[in-house]
Structures are given as structure tokens and as C-alpha cells.
N, C-alpha and C. Protein backbone atom coordinates (compact mmCIF):
# COMPACT_ATOMS: atom_id res chain seq x y z
N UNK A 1 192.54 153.73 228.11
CA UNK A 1 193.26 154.85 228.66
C UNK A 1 193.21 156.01 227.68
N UNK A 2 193.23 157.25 228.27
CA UNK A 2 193.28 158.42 227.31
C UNK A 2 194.04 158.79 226.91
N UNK A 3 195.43 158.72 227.51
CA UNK A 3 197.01 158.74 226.93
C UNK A 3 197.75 157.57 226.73
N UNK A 4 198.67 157.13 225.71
CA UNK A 4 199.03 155.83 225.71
C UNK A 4 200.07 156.12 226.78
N UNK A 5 200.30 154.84 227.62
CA UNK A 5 200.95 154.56 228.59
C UNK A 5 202.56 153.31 228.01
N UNK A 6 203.09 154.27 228.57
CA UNK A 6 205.17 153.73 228.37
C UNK A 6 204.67 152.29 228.98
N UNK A 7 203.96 151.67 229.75
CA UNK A 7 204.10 150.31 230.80
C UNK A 7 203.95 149.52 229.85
N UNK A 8 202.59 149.91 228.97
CA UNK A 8 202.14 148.84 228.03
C UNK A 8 202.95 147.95 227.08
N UNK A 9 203.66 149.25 226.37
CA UNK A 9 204.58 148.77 225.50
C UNK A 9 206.20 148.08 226.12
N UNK A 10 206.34 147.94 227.81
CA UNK A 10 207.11 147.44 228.23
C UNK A 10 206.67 145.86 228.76
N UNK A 11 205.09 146.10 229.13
CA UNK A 11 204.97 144.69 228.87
C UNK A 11 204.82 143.70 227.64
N UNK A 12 204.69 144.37 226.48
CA UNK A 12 204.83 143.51 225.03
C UNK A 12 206.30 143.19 225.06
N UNK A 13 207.10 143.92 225.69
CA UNK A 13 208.65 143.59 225.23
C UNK A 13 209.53 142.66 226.53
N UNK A 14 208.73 142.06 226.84
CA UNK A 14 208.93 141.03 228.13
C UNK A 14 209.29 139.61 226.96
N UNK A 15 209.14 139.45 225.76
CA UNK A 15 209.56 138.66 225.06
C UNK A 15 210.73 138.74 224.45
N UNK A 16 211.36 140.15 224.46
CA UNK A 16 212.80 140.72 223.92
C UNK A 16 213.50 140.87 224.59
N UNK A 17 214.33 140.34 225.12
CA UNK A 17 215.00 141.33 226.63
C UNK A 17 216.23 142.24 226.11
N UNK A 18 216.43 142.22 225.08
CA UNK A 18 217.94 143.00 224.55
C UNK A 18 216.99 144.41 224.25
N UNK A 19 215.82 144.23 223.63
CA UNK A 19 215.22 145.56 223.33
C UNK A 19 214.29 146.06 224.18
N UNK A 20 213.76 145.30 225.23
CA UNK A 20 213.45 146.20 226.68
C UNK A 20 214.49 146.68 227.22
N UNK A 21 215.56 146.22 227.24
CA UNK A 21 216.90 147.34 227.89
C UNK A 21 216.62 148.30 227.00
N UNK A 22 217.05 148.75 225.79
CA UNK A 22 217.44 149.25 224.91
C UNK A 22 216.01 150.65 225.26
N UNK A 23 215.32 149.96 224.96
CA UNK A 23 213.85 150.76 225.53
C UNK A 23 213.32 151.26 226.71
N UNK A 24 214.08 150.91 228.20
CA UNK A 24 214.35 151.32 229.07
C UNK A 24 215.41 152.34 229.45
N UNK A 25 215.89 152.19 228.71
CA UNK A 25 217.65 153.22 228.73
C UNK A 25 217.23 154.44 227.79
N UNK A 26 215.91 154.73 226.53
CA UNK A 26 216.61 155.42 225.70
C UNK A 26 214.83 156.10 225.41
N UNK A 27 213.84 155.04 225.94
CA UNK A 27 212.52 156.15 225.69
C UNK A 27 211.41 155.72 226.81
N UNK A 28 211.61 155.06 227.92
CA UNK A 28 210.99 155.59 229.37
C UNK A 28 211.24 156.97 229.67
N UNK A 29 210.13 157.35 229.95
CA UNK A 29 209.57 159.11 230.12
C UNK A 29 210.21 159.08 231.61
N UNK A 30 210.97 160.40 231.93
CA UNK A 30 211.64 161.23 233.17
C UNK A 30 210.14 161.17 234.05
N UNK A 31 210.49 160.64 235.79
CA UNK A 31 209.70 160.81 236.15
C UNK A 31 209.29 162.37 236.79
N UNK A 32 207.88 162.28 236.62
CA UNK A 32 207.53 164.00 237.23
C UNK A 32 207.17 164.69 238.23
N UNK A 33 207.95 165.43 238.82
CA UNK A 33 208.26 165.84 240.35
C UNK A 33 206.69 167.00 240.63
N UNK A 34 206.23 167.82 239.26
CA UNK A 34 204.88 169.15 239.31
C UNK A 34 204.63 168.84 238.40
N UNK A 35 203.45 169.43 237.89
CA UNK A 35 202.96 169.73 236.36
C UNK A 35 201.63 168.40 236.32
N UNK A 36 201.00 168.78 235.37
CA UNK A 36 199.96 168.25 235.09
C UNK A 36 200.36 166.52 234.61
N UNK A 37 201.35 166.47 234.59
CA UNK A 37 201.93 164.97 234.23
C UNK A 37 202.22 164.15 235.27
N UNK A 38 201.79 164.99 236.17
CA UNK A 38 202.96 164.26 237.97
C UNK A 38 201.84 163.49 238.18
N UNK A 39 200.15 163.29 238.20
CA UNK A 39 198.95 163.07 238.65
C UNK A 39 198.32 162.11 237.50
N UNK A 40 198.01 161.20 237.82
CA UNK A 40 197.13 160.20 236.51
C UNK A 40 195.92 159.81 237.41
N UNK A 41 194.97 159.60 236.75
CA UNK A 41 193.49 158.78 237.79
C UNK A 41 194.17 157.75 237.79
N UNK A 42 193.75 156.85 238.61
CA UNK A 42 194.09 155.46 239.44
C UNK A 42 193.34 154.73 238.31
N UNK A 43 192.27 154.86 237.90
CA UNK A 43 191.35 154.24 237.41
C UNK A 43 191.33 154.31 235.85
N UNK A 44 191.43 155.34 235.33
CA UNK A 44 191.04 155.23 233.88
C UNK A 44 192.67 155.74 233.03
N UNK A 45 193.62 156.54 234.32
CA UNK A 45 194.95 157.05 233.60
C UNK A 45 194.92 158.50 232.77
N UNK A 46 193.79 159.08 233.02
CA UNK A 46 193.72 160.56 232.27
C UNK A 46 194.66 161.38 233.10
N UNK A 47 195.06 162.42 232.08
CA UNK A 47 195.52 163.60 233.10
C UNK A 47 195.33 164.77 234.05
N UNK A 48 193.99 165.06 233.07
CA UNK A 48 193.24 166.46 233.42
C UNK A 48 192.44 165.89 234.49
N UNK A 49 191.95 166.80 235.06
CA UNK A 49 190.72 167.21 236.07
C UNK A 49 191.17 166.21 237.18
N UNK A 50 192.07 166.47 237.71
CA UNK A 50 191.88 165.42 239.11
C UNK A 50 191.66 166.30 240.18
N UNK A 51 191.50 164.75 241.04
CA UNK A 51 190.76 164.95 242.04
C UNK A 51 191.68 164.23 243.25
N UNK A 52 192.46 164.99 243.93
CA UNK A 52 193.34 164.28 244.76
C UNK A 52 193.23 164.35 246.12
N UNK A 53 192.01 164.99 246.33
CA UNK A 53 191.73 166.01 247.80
C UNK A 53 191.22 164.18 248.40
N UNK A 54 191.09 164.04 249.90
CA UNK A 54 190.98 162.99 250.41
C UNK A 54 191.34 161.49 249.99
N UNK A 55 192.45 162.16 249.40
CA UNK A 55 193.73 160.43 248.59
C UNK A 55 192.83 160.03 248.06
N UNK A 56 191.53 160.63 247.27
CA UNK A 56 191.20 160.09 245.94
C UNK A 56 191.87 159.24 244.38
N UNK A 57 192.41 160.87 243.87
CA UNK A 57 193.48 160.21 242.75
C UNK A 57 192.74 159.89 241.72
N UNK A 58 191.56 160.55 241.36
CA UNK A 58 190.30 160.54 240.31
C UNK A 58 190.20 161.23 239.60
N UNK A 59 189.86 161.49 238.30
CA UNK A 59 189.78 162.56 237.42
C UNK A 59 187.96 162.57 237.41
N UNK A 60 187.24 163.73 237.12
CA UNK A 60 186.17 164.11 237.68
C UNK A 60 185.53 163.29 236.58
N UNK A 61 185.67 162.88 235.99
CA UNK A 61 184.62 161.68 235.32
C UNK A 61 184.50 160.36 235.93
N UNK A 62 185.39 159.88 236.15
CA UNK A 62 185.45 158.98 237.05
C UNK A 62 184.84 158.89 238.56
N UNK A 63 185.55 159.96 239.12
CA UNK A 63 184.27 160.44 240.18
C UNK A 63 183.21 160.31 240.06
N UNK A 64 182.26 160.74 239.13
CA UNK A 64 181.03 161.07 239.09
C UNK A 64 180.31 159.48 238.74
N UNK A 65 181.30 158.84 238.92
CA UNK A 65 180.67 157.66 238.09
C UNK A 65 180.71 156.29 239.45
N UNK A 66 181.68 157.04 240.49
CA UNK A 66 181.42 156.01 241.14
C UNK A 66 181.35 156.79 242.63
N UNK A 67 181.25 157.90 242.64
CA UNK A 67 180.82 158.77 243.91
C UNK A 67 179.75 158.21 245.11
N UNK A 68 179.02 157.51 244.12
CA UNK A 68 177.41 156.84 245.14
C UNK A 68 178.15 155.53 245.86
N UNK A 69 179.21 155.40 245.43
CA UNK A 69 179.94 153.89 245.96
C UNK A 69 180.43 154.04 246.77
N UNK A 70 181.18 155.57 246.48
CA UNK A 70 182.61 155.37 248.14
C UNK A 70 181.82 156.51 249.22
N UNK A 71 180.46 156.56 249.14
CA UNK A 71 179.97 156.99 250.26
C UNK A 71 179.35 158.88 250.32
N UNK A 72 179.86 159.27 248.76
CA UNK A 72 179.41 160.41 248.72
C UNK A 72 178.08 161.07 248.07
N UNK A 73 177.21 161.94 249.02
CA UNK A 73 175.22 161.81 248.93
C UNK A 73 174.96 162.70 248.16
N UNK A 74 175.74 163.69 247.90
CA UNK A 74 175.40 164.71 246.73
C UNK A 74 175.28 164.02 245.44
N UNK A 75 175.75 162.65 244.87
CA UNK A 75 175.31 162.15 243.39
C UNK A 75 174.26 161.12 243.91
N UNK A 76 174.16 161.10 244.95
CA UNK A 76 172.95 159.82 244.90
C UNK A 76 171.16 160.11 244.22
């Protein structure tokens, strides 16, 4: 992933449960209603360059990488 992701470090703490509360209550990120933070690729978790037009949800690298798959002839 290109940004570290809050989930990860909530699944390491599935062995603590006093400090997954503690870590749930005091540094899980506000969820985001606009802004370049509201949108992650499905696939790789970047922020920039998406691609959300036809419930994609891709950031344009990702696209380009699997475009010939979901049916689109301009990368073939």
C-alpha cells in the first residue's frame, strides 16, 4: 500500500483487547465525507488519481494494468 493503513495496525492488536479499545477511541482516523481522503483504489489503497467513473474505484495505475481484463480496447 502507498499510505499506511489504520486497519493494519488494528489487526496486530486483535491480541490486546484493552489496547485495541484504547486505539479505537483515541487514534482511528474521522471518517471522510470530500477531499482527496474520502476515495482509496480498491486494489492497491493509493489516494491520488482515481478513477471512480463506472464504479471503478481505481487509481490510474492500476487501471492501466488491468484495463485489457475488465473489457476495455484502447490498452489492448
Amino acid at each position: 500500500m502507498s499510505a499506511s493503513d489504520w486497519n493494519k495496525i488494528l489487526k496486530q492488536l486483535d491480541a490486546k483487547p484493552a489496547i485495541k479499545q484504547r486505539f479505537l477511541r483515541f487514534c482511528k482516523p474521522k471518517e471522510r465525507k470530500f477531499g482527496i481522503a474520502s476515495k482509496k483504489c480498491h486494489r492497491c489503497g493509493r489516494f491520488g488519481a482515481h478513477i471512480s467513473q463506472y464504479g471503478l474505484h481505481l487509481c490510474r495505475q492500476c487501471f492501466r494494468e488491468i484495463a485489457e481484463k475488465i473489457g476495455f480496447k484502447k490498452y489492448l
